[in-house]
C-alpha atoms as a PDB file:
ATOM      1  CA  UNK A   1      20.728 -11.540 -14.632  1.00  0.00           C
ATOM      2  CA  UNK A   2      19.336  -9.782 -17.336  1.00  0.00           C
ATOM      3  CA  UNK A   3      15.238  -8.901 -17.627  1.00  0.00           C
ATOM      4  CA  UNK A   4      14.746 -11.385 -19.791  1.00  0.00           C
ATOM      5  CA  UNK A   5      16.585 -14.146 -17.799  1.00  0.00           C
ATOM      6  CA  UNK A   6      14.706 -13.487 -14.527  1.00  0.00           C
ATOM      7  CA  UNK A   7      11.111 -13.743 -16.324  1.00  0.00           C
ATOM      8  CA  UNK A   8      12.111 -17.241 -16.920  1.00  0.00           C
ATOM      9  CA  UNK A   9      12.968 -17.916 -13.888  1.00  0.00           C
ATOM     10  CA  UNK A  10       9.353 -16.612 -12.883  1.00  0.00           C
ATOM     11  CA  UNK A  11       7.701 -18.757 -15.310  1.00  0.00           C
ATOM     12  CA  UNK A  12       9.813 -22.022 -14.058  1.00  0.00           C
ATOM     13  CA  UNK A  13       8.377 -20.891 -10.505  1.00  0.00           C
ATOM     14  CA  UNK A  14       4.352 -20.703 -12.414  1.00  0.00           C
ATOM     15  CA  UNK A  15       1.734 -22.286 -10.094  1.00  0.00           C
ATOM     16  CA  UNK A  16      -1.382 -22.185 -12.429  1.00  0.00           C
ATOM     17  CA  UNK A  17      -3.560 -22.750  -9.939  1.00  0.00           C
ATOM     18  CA  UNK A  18      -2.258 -20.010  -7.736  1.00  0.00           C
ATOM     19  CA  UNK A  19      -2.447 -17.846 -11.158  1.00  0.00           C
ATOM     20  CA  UNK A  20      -5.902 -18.592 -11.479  1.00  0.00           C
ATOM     21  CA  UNK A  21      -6.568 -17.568  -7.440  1.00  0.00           C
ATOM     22  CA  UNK A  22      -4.684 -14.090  -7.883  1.00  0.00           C
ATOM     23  CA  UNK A  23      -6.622 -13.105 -10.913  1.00  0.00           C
ATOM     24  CA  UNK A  24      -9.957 -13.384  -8.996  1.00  0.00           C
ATOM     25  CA  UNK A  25      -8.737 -11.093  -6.183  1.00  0.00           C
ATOM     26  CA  UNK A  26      -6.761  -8.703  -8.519  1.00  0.00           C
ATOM     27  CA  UNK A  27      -9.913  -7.912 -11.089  1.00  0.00           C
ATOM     28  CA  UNK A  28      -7.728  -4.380 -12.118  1.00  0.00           C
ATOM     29  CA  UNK A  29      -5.037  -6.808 -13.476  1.00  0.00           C
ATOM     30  CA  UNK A  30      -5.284  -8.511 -16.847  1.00  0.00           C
ATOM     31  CA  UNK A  31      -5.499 -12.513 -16.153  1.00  0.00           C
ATOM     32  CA  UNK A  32      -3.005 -13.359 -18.718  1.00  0.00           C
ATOM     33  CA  UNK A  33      -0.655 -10.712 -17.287  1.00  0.00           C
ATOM     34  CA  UNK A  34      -0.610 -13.205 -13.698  1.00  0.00           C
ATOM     35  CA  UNK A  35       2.487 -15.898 -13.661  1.00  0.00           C
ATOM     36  CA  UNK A  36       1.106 -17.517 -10.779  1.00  0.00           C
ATOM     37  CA  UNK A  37       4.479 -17.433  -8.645  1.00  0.00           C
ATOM     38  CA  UNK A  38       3.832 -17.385  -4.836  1.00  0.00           C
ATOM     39  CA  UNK A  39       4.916 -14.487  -2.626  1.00  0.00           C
ATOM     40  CA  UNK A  40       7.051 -16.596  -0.761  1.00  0.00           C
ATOM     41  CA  UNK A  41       8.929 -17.423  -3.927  1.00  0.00           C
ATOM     42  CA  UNK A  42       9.207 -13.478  -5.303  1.00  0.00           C
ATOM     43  CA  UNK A  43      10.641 -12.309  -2.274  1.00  0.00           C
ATOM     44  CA  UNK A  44      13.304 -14.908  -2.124  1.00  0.00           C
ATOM     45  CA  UNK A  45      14.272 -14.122  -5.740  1.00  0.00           C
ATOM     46  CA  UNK A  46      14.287 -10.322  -4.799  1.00  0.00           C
ATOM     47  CA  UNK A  47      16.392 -10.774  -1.868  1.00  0.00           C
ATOM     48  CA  UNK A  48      18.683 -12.978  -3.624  1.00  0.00           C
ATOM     49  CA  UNK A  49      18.838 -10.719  -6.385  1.00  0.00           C
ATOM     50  CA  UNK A  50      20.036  -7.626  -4.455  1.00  0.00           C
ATOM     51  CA  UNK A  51      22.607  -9.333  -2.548  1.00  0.00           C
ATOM     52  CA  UNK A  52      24.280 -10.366  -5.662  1.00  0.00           C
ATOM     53  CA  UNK A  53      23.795  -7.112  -7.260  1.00  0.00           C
ATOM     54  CA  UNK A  54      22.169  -8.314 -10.381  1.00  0.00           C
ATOM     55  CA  UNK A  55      18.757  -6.541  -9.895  1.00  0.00           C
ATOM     56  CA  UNK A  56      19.429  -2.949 -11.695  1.00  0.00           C
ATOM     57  CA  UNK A  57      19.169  -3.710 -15.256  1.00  0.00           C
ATOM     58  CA  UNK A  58      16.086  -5.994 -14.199  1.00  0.00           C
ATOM     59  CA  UNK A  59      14.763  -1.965 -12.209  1.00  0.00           C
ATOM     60  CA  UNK A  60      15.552  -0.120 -15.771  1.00  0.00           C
ATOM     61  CA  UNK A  61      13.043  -2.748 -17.651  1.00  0.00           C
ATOM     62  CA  UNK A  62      10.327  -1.023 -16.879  1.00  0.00           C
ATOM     63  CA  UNK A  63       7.370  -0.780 -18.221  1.00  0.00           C
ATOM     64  CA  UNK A  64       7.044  -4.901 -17.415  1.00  0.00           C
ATOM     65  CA  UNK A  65       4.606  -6.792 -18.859  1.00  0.00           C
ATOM     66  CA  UNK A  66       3.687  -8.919 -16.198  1.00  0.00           C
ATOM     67  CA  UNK A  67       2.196  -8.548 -12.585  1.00  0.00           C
ATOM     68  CA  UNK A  68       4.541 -11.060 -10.628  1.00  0.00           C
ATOM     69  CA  UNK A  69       7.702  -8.933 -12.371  1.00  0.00           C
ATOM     70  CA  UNK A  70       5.791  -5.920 -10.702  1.00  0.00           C
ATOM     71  CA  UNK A  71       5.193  -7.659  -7.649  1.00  0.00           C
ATOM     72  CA  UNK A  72       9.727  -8.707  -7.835  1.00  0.00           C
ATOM     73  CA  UNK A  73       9.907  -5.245  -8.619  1.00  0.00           C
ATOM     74  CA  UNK A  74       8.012  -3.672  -5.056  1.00  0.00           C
ATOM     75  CA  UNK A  75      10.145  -6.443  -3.189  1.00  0.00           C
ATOM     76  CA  UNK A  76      13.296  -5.477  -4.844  1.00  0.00           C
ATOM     77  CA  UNK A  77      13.013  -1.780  -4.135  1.00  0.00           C
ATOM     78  CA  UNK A  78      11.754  -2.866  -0.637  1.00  0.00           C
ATOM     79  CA  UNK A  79      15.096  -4.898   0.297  1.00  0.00           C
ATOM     80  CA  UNK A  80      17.478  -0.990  -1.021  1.00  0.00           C
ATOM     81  CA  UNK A  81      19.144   0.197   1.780  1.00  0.00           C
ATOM     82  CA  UNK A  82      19.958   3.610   0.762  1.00  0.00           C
ATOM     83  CA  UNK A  83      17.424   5.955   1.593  1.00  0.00           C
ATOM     84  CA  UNK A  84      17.839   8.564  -1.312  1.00  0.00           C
ATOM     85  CA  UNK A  85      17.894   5.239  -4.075  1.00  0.00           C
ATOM     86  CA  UNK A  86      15.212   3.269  -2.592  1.00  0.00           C
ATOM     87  CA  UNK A  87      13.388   6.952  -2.804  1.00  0.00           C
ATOM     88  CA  UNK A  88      13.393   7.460  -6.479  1.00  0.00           C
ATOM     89  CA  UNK A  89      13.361   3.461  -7.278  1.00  0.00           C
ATOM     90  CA  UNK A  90       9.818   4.105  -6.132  1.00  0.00           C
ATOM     91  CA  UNK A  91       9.449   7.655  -7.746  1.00  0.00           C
ATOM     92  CA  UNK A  92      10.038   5.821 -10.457  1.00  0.00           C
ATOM     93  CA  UNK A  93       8.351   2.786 -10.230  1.00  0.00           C
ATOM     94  CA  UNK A  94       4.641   4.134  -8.646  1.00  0.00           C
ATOM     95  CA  UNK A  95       3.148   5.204 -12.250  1.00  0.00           C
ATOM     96  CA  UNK A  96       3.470   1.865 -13.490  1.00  0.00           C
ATOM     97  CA  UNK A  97       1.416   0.320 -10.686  1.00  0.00           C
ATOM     98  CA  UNK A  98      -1.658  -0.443 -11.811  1.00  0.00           C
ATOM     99  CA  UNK A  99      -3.310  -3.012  -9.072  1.00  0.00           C
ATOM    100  CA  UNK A 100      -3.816  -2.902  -4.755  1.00  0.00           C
ATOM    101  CA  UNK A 101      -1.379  -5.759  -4.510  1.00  0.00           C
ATOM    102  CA  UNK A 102       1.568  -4.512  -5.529  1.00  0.00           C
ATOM    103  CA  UNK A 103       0.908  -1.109  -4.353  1.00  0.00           C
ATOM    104  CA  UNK A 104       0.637  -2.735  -1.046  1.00  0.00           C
ATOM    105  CA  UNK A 105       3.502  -5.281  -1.483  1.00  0.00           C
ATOM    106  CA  UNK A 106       5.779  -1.893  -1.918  1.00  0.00           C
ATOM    107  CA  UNK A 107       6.947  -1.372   2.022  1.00  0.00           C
ATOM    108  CA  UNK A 108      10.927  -0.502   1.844  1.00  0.00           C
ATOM    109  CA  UNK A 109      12.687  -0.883   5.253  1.00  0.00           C
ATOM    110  CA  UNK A 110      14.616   1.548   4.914  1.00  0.00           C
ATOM    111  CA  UNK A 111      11.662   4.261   5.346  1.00  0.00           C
ATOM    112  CA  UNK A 112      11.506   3.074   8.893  1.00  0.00           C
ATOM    113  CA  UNK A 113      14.933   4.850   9.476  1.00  0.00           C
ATOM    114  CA  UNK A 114      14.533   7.961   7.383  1.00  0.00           C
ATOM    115  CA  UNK A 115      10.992   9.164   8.539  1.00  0.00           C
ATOM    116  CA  UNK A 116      11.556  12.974   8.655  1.00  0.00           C
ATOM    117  CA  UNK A 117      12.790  13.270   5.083  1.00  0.00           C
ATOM    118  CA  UNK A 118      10.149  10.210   4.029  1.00  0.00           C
ATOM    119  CA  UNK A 119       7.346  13.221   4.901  1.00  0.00           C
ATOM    120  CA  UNK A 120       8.447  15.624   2.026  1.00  0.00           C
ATOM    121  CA  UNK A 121       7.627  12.382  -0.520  1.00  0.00           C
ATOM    122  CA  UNK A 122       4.363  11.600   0.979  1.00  0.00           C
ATOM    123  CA  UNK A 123       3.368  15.313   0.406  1.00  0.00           C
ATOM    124  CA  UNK A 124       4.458  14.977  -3.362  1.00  0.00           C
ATOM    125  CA  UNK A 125       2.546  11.037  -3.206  1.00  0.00           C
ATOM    126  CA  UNK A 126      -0.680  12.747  -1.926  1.00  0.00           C
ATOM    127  CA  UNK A 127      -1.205  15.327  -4.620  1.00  0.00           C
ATOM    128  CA  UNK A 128      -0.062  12.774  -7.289  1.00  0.00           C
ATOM    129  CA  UNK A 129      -4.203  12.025  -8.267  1.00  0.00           C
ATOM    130  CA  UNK A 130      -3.001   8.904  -9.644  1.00  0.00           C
ATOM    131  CA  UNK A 131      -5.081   6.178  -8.150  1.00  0.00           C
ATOM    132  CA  UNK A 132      -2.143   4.017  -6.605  1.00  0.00           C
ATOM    133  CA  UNK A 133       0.170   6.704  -6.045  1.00  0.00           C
ATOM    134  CA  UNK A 134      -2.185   7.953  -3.479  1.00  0.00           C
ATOM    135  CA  UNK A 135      -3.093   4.653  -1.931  1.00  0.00           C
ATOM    136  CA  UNK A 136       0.813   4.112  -1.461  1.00  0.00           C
ATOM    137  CA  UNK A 137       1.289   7.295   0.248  1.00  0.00           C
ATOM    138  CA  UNK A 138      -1.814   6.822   2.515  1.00  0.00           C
ATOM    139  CA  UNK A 139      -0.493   3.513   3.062  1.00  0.00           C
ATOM    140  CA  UNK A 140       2.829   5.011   4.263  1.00  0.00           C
ATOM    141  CA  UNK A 141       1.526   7.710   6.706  1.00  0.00           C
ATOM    142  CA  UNK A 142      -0.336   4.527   7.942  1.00  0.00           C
ATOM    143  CA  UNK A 143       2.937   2.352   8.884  1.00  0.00           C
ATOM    144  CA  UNK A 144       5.183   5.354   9.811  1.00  0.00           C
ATOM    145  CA  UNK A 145       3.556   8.390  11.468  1.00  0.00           C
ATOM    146  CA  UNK A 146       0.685   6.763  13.585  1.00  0.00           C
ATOM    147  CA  UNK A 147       3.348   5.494  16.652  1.00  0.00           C
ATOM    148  CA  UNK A 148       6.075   7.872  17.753  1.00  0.00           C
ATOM    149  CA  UNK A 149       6.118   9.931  15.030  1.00  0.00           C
ATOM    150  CA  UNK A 150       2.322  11.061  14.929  1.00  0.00           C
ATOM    151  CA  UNK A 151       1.035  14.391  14.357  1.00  0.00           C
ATOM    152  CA  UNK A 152      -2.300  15.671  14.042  1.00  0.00           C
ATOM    153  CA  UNK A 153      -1.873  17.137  10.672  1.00  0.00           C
ATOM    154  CA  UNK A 154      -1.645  13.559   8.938  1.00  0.00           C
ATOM    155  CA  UNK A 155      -4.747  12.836   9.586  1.00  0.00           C
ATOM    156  CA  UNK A 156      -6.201  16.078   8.488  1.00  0.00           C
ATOM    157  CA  UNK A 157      -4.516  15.698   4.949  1.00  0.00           C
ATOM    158  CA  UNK A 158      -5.712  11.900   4.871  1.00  0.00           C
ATOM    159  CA  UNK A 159      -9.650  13.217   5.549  1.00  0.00           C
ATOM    160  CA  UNK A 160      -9.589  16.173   2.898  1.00  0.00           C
ATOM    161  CA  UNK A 161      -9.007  13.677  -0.260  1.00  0.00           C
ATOM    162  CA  UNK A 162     -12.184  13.204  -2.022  1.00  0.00           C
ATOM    163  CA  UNK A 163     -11.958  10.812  -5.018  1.00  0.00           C
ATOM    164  CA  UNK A 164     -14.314   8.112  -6.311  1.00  0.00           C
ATOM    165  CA  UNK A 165     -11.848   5.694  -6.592  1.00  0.00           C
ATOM    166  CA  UNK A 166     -12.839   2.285  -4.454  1.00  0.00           C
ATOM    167  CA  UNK A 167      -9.037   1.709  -3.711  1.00  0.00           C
ATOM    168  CA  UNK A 168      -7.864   5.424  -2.282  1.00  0.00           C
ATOM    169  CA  UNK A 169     -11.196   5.091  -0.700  1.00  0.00           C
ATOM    170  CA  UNK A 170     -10.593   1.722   1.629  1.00  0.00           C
ATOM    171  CA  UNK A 171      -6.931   2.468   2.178  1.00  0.00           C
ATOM    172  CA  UNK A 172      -8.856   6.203   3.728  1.00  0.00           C
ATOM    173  CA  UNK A 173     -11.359   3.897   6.001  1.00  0.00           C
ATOM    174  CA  UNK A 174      -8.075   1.501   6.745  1.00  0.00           C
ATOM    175  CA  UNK A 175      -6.200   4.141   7.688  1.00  0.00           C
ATOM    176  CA  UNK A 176      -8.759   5.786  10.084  1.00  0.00           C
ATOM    177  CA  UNK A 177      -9.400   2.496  11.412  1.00  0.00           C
ATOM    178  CA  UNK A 178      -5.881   2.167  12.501  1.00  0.00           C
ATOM    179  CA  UNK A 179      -5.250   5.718  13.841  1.00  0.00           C
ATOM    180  CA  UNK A 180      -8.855   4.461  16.137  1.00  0.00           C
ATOM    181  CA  UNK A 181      -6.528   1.864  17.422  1.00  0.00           C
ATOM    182  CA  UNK A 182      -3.638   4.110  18.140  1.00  0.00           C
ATOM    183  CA  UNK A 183      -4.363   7.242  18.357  1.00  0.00           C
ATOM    184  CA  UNK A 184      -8.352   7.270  19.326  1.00  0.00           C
ATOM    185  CA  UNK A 185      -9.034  10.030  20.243  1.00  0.00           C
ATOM    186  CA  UNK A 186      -7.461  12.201  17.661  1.00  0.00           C
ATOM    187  CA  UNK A 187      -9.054  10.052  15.339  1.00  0.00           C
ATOM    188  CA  UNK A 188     -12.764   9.571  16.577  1.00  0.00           C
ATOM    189  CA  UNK A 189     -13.301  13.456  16.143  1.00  0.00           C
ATOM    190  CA  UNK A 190     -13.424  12.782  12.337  1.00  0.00           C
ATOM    191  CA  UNK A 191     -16.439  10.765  12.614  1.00  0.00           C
ATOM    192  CA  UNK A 192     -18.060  12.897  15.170  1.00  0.00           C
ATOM    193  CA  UNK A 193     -17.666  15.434  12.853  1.00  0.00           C
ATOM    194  CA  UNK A 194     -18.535  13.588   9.564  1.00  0.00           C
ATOM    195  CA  UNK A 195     -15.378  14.589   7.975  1.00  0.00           C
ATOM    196  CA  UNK A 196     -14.830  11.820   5.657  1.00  0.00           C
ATOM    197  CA  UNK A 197     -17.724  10.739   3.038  1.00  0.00           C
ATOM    198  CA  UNK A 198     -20.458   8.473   4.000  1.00  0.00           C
ATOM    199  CA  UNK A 199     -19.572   5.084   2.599  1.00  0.00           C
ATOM    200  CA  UNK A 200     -15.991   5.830   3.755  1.00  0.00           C
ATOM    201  CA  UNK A 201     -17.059   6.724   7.193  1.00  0.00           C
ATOM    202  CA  UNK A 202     -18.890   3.747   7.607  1.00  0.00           C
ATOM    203  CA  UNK A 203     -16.118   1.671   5.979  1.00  0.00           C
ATOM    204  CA  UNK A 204     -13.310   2.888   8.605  1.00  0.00           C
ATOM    205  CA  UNK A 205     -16.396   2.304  11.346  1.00  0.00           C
ATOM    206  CA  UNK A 206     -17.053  -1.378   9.956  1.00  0.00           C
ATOM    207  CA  UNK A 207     -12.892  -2.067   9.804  1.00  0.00           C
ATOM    208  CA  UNK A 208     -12.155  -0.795  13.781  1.00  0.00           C
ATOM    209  CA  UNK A 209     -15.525  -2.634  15.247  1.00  0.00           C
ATOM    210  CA  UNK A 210     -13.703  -5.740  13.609  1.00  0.00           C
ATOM    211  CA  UNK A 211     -10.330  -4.779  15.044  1.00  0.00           C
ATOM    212  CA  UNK A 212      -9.115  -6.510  17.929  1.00  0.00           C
ATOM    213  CA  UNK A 213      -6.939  -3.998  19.088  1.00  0.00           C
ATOM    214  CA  UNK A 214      -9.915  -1.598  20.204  1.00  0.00           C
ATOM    215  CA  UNK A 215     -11.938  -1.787  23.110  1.00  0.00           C
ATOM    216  CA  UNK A 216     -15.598  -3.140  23.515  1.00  0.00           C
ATOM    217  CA  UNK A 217     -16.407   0.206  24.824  1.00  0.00           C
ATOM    218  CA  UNK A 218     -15.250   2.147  21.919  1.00  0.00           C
ATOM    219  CA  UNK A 219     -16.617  -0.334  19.625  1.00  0.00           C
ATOM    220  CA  UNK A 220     -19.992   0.920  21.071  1.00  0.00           C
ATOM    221  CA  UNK A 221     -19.236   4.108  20.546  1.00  0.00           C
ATOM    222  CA  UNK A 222     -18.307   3.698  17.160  1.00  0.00           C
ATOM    223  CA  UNK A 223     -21.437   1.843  15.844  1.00  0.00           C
ATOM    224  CA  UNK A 224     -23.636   4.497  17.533  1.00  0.00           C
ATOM    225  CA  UNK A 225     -21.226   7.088  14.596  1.00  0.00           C
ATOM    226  CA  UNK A 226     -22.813   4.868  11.607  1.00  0.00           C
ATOM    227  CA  UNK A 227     -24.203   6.867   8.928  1.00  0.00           C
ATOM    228  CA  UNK A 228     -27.582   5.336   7.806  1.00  0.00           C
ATOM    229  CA  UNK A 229     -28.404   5.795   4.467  1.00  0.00           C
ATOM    230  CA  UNK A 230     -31.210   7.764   3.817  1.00  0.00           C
END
């Protein structure tokens, strides 16, 4: 299918109302940029798409012009089972994200499999300074390296970003709040320490109290680590 032909198919999937929803939640995305097609719906089409091998030219179209051929996009290069394409399909495809949807949307499966030589494109992600870029990367080290695969050092390279962008920022405090649920006490010395900035220190603090996956005790802890404004 050609780029054109698939953006008609997203516009014969269009739920206006949906389209309406999105845009509230999405306020870094132009409203007349949103379809309105359900995720559901997109990742069908992606999945369908690879399998019949008609989703590269649709991968070449880039920039697009609309978010749900963004949000195909992230769920196309998420279904790529080579490691090296899927790799720089989203080299390629990160400076044209422009919203926390689709950055988050973009999870290949294939990373799961590939985690030592996935590190040497999170280090390149991390020093990007472009807003989603960042967030994606930070998002990875969050899904891959805070099980088996953990090390100490992640966490350290996640604290020292300082940017005043809200969505590096929360994807920071979301990470920390996970690594409290997995790998606590690695992860509790950062607010002990105040490593992180205020309103991001609070913000992981607010996230892991709300977690179910950490204890009442630690909870306690953890509010008694709030930073009060002054």
């Amino acid at each position: 299918m050609t780029a054109d032909e698939i953006r008609k198919e997203l516009f014969s999937l269009r739920d206006e109302e949906y389209s309406a929803f999105q845009a509230k939640l999405i306020p870094t995305a132009e409203p007349g940029s949103i379809i309105g097609v359900r995720t559901p719906a997109l990742r069908a089409l992606a999945v369908r798409l690879v399998k019949q091998g008609e989703a590269q030219e649709f991968l070449g179209s880039l920039p697009h012009r609309y978010f749900d051929e963004n949000q195909l996009h992230a769920f196309i290069i998420s279904e790529i089972k080579d490691f090296d394409r899927c790799a720089d399909e989203v080299c390629r495809f990160l400076p044209y994200v422009d919203n926390w949807a689709t950055c988050d949307q973009l999870s290949p499966k294939v990373f799961a499999k590939h985690r030592d030589h996935l590190k040497d494109y999170i280090d390149i992600w991390l020093g990007s300074g472009d807003t989603y870029t960042v967030r994606f990367a930070v998002g990875m080290l969050m899904k891959h390296y805070l099980d088996d695969d953990f090390d100490p050092s992640y966490p350290e390279r996640v604290s020292e970003i300082r940017s005043d962008e809200y969505y590096i920022n929360m994807t920071i405090a979301w990470y920390f709040a996970t690594a409290l649920a997995k790998q606590y006490d690695t992860a509790v010395k950062y607010l002990e320490e105040r490593r992180l900035d205020r309103e991001t220190h609070n913000k992981t603090i607010q996230k892991a109290i709300e977690s179910l996956r950490i204890s009442p005790s630690r909870k306690d802890c953890l509010r008694s680590l709030k930073i009060k404004q002054r």
